[in-house]
PDB file of N, CA and C in Angstrom:
ATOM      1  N   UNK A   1      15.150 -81.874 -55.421  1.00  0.00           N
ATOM      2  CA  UNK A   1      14.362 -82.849 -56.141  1.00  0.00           C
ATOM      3  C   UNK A   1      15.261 -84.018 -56.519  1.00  0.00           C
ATOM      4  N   UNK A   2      14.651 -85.461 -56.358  1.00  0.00           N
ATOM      5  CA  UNK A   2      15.646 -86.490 -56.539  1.00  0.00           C
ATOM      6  C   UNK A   2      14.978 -86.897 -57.685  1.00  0.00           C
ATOM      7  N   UNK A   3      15.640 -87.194 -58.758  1.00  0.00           N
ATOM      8  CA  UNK A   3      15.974 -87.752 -59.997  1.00  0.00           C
ATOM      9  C   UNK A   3      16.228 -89.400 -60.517  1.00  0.00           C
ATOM     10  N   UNK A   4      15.373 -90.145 -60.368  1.00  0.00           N
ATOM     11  CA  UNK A   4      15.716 -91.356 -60.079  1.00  0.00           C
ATOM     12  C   UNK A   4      16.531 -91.898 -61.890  1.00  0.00           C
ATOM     13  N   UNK A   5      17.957 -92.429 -61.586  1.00  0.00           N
ATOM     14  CA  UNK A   5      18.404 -92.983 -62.502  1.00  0.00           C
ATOM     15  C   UNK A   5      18.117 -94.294 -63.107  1.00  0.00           C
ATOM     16  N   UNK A   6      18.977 -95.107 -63.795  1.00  0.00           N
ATOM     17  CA  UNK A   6      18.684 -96.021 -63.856  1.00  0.00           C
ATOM     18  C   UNK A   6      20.278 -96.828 -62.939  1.00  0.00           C
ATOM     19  N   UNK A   7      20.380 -97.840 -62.171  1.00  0.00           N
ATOM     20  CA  UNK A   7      20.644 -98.279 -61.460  1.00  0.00           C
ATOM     21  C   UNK A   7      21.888 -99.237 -62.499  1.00  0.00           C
ATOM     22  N   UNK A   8      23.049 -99.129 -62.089  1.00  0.00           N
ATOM     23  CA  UNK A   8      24.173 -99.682 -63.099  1.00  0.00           C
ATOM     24  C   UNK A   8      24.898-100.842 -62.566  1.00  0.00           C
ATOM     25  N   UNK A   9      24.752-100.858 -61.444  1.00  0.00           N
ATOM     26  CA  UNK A   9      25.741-101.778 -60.325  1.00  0.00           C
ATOM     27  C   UNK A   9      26.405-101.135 -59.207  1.00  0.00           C
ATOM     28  N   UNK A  10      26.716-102.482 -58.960  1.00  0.00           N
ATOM     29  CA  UNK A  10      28.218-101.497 -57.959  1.00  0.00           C
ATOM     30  C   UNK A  10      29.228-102.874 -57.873  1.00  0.00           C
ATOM     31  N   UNK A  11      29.970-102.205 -56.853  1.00  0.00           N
ATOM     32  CA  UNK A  11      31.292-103.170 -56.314  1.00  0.00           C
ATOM     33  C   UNK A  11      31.721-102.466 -55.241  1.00  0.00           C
ATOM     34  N   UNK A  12      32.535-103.464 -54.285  1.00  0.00           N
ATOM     35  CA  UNK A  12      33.295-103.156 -53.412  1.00  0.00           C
ATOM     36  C   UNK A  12      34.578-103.883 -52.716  1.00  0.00           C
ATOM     37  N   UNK A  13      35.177-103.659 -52.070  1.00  0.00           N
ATOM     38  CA  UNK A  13      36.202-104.118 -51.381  1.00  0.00           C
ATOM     39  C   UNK A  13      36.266-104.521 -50.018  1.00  0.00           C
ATOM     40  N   UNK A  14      36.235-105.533 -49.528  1.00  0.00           N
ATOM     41  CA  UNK A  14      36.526-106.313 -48.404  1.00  0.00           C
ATOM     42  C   UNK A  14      37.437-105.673 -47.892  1.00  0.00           C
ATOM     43  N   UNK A  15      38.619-105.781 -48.035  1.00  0.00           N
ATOM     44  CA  UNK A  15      39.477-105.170 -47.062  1.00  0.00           C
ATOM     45  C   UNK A  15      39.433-103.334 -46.504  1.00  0.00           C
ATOM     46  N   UNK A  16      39.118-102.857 -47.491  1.00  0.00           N
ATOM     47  CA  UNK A  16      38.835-101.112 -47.436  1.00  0.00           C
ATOM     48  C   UNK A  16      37.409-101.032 -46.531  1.00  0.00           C
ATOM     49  N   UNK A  17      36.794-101.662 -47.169  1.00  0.00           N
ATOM     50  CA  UNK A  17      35.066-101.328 -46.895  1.00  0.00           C
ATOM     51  C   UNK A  17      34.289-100.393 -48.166  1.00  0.00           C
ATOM     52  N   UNK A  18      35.281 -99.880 -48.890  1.00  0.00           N
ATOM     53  CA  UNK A  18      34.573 -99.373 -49.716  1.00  0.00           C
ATOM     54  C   UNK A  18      33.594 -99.551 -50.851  1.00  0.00           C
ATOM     55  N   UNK A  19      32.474 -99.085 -51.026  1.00  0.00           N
ATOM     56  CA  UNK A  19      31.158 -99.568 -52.057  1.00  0.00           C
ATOM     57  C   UNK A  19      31.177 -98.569 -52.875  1.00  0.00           C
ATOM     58  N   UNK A  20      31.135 -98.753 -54.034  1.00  0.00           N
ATOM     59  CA  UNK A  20      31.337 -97.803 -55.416  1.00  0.00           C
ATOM     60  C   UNK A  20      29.694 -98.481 -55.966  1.00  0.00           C
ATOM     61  N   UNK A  21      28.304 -97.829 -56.336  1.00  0.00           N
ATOM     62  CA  UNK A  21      27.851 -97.466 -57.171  1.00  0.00           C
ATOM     63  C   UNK A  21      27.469 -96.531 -57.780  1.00  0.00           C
ATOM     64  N   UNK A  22      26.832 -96.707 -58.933  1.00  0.00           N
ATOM     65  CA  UNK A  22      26.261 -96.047 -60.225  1.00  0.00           C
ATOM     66  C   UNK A  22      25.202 -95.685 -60.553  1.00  0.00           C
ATOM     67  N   UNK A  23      24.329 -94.701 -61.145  1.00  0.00           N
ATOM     68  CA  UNK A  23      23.283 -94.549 -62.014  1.00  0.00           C
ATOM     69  C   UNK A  23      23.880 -94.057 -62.889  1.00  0.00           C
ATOM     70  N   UNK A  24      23.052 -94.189 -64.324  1.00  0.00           N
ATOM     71  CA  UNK A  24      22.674 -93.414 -65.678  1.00  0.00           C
ATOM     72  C   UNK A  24      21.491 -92.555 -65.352  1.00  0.00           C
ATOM     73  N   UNK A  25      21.582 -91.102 -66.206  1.00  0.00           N
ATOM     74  CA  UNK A  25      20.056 -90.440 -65.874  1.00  0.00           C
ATOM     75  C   UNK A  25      19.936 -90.314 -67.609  1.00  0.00           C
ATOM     76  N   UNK A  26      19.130 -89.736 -68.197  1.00  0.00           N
ATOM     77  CA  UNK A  26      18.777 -89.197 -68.962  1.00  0.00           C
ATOM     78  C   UNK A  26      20.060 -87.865 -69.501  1.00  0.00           C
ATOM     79  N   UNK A  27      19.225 -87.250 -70.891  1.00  0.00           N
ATOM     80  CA  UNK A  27      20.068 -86.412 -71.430  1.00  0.00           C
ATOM     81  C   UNK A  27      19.523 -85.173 -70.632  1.00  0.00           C
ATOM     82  N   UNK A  28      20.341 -84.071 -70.410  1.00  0.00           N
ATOM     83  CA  UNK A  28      20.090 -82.909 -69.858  1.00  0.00           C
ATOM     84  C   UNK A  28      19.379 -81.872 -71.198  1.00  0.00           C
ATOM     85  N   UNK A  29      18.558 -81.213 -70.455  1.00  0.00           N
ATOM     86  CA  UNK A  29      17.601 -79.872 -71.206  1.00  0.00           C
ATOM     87  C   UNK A  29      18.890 -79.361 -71.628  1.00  0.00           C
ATOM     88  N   UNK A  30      19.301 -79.155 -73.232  1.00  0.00           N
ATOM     89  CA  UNK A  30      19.801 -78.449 -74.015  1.00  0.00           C
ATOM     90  C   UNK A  30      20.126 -76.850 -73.406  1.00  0.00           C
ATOM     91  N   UNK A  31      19.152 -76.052 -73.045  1.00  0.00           N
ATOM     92  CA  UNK A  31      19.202 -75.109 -72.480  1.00  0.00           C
ATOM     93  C   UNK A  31      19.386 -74.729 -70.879  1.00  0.00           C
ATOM     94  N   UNK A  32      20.251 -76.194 -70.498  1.00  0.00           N
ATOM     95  CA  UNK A  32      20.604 -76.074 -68.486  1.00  0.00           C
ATOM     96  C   UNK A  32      21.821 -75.127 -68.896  1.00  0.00           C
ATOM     97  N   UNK A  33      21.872 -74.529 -67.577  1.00  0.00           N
ATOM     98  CA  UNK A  33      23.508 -73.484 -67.631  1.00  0.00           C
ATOM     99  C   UNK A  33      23.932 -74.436 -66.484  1.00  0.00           C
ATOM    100  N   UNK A  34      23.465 -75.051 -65.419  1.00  0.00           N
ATOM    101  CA  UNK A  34      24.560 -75.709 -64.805  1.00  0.00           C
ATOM    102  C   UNK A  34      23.540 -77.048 -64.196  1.00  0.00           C
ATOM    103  N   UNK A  35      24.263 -78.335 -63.378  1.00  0.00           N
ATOM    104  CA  UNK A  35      23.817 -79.219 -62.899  1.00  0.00           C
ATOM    105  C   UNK A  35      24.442 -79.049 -61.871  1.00  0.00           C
ATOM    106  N   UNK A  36      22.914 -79.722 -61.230  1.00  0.00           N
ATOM    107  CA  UNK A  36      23.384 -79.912 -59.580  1.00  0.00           C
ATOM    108  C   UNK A  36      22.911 -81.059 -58.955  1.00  0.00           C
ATOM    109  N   UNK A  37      24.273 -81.686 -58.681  1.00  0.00           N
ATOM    110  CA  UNK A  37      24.304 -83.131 -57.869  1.00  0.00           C
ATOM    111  C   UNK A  37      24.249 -82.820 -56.517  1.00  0.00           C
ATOM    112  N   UNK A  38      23.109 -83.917 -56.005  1.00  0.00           N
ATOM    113  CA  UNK A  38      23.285 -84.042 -54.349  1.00  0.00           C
ATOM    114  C   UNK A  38      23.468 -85.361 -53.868  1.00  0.00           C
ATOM    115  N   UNK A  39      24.942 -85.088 -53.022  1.00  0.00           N
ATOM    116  CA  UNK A  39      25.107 -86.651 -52.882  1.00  0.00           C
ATOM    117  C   UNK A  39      24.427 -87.056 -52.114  1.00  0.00           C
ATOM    118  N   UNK A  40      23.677 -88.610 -52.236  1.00  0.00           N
ATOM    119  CA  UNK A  40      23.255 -88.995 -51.108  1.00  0.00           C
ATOM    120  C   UNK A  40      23.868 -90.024 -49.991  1.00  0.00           C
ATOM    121  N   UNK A  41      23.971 -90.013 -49.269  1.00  0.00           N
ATOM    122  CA  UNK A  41      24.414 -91.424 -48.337  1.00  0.00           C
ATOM    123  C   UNK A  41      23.959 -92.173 -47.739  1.00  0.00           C
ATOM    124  N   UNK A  42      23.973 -93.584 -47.481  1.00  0.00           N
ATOM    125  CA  UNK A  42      23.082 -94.648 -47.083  1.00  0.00           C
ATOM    126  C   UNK A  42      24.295 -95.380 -46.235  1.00  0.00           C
ATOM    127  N   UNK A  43      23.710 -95.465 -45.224  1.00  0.00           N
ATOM    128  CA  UNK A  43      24.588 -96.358 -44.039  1.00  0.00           C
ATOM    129  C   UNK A  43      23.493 -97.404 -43.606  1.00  0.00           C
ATOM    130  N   UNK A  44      24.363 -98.593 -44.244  1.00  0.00           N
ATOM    131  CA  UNK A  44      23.390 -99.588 -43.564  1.00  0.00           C
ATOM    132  C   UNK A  44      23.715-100.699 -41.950  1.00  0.00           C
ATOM    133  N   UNK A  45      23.332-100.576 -41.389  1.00  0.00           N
ATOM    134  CA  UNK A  45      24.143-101.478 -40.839  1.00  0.00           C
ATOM    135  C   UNK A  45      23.756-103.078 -40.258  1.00  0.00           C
ATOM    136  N   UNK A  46      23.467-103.656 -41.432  1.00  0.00           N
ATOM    137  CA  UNK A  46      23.090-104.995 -41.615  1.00  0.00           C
ATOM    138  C   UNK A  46      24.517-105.465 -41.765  1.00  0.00           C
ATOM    139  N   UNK A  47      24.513-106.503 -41.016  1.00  0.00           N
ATOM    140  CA  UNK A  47      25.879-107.342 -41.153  1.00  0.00           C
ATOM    141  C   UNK A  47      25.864-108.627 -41.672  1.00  0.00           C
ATOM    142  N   UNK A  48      27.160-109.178 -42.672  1.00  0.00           N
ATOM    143  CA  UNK A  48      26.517-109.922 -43.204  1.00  0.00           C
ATOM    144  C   UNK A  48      28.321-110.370 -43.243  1.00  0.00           C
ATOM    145  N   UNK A  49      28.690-111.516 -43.495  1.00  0.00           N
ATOM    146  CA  UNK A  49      29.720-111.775 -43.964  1.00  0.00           C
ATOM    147  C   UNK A  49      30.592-113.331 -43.503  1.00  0.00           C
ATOM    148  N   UNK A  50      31.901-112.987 -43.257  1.00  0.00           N
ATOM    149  CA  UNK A  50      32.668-114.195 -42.476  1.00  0.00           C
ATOM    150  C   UNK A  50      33.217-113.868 -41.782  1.00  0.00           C
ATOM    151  N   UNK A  51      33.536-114.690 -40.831  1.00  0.00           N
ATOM    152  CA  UNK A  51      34.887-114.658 -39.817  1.00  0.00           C
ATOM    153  C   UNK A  51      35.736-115.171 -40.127  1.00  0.00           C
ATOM    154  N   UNK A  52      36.877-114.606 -39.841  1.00  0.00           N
ATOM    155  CA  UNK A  52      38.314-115.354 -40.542  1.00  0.00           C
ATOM    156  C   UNK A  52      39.251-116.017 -39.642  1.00  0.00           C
ATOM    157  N   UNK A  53      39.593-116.850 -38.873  1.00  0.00           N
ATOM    158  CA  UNK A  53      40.468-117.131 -37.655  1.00  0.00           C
ATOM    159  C   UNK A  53      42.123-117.035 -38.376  1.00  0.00           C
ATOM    160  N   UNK A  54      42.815-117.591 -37.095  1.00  0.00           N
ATOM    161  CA  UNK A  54      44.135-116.894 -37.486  1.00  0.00           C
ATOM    162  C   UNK A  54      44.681-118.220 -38.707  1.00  0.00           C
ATOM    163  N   UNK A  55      43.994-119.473 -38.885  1.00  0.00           N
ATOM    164  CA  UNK A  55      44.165-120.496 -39.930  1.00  0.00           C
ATOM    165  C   UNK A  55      43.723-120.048 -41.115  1.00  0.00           C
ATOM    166  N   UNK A  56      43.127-118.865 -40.935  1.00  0.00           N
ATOM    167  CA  UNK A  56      42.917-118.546 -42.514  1.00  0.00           C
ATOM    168  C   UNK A  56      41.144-119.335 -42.886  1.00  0.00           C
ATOM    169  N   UNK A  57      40.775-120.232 -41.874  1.00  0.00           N
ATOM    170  CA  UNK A  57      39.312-120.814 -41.683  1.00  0.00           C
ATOM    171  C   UNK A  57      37.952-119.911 -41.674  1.00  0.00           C
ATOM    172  N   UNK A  58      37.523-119.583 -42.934  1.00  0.00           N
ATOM    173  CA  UNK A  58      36.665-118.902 -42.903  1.00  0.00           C
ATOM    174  C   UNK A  58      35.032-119.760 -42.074  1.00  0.00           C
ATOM    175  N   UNK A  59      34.141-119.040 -41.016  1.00  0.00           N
ATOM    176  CA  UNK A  59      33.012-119.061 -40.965  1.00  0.00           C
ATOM    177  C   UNK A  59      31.777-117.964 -41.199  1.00  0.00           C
ATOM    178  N   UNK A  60      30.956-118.673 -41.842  1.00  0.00           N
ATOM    179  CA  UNK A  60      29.822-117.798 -41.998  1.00  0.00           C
ATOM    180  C   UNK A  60      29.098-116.818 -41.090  1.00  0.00           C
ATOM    181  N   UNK A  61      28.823-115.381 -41.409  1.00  0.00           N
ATOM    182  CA  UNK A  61      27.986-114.922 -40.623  1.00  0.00           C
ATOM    183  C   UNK A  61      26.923-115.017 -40.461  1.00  0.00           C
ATOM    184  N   UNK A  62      26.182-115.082 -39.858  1.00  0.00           N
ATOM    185  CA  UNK A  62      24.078-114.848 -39.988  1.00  0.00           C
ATOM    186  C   UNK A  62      23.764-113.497 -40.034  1.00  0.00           C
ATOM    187  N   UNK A  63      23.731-112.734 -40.614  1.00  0.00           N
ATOM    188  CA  UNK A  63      22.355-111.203 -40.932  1.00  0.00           C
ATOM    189  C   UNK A  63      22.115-110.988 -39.520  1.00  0.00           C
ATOM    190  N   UNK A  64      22.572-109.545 -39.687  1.00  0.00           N
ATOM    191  CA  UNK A  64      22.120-109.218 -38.367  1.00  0.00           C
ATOM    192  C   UNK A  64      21.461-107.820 -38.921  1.00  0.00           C
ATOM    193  N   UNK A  65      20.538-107.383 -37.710  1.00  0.00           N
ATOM    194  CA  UNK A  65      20.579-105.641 -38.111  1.00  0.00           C
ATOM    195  C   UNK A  65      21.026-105.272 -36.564  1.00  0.00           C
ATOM    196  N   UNK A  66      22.093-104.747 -36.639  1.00  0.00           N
ATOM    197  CA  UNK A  66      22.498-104.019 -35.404  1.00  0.00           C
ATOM    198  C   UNK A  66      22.108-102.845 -34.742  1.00  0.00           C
ATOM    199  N   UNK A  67      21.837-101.774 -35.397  1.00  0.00           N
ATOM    200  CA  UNK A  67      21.299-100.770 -35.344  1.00  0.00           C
ATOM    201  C   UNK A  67      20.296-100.156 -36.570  1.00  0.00           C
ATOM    202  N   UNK A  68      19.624 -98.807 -36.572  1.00  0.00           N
ATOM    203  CA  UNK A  68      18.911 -98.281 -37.095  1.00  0.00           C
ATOM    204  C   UNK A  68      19.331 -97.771 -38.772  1.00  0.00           C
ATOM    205  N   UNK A  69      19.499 -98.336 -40.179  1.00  0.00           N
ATOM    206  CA  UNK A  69      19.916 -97.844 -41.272  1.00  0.00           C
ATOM    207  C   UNK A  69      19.695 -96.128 -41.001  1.00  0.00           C
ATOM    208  N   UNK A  70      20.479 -95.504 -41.536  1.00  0.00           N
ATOM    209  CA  UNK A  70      20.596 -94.064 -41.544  1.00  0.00           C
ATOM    210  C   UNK A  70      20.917 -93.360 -42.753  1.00  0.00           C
ATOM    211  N   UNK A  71      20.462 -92.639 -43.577  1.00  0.00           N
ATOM    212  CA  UNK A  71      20.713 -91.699 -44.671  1.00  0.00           C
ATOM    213  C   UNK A  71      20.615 -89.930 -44.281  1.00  0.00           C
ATOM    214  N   UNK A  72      21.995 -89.826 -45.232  1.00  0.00           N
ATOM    215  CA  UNK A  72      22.048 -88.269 -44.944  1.00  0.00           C
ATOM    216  C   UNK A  72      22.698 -87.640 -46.582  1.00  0.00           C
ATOM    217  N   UNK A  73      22.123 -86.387 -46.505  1.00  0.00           N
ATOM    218  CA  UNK A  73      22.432 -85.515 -47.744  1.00  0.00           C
ATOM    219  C   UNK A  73      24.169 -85.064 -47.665  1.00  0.00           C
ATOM    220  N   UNK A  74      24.639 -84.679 -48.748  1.00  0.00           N
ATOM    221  CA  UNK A  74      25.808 -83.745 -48.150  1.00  0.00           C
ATOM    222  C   UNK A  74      25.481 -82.661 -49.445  1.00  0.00           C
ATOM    223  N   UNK A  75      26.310 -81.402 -49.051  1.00  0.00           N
ATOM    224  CA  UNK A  75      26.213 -80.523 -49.781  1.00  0.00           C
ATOM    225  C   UNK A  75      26.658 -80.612 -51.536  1.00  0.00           C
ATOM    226  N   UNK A  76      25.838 -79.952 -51.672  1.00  0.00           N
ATOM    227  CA  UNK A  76      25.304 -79.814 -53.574  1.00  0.00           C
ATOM    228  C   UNK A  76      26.186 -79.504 -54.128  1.00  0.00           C
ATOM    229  N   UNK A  77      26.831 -80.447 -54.875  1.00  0.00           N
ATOM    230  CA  UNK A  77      28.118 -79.952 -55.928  1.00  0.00           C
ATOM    231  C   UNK A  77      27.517 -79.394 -57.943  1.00  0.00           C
ATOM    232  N   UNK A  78      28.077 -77.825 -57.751  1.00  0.00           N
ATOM    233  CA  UNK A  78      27.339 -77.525 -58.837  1.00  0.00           C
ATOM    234  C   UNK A  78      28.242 -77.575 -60.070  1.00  0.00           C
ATOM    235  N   UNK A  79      28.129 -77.718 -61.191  1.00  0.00           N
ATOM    236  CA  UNK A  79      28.710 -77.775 -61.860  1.00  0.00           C
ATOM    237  C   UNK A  79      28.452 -77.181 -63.451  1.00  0.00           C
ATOM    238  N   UNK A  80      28.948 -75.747 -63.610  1.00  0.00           N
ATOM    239  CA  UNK A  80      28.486 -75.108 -64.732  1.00  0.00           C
ATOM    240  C   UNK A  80      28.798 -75.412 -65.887  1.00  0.00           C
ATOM    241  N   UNK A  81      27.556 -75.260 -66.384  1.00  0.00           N
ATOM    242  CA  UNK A  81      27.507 -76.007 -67.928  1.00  0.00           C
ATOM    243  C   UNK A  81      27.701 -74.986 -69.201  1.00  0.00           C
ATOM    244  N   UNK A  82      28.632 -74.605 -69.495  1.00  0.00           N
ATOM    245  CA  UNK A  82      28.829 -73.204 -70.647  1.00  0.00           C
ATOM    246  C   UNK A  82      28.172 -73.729 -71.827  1.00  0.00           C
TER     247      UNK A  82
END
């Protein structure tokens, strides 16, 4: 069951590629013994950005969609709640 949070931001890094976001959820039922997160993953592959030549001359990209966006689950990290 997905749990929709509330949506916090994100950020990322140009050079890595890496995208860091966030939700907030709610307070947990007093009486949970453990939580269970499922990560989700979203691969988009809309392109969007600059080109950089070897002058350091940035040009703009145009939006592309190259291929088909793709999402996949990974396994459930549980985490007991004493």
């Amino acid at each position: 069951m997905f749990t929709k949070g509330k949506a916090m931001g994100g950020h990322g890094h140009i050079a890595t590629g890496i995208i860091n976001w966030s939700k907030t959820f709610g307070k947990l039922d007093e009486k949970a013994t453990r939580l269970i997160v499922t990560p989700r993953v979203y691969y988009s592959t809309n392109t969007i950005g600059v080109s950089i030549d070897e002058k350091g001359n940035e040009t703009k990209l145009e939006p592309m969609q190259i291929n088909e966006d793709r999402e996949f689950l990974l396994d459930d990290i549980v985490i007991e709640l004493n």
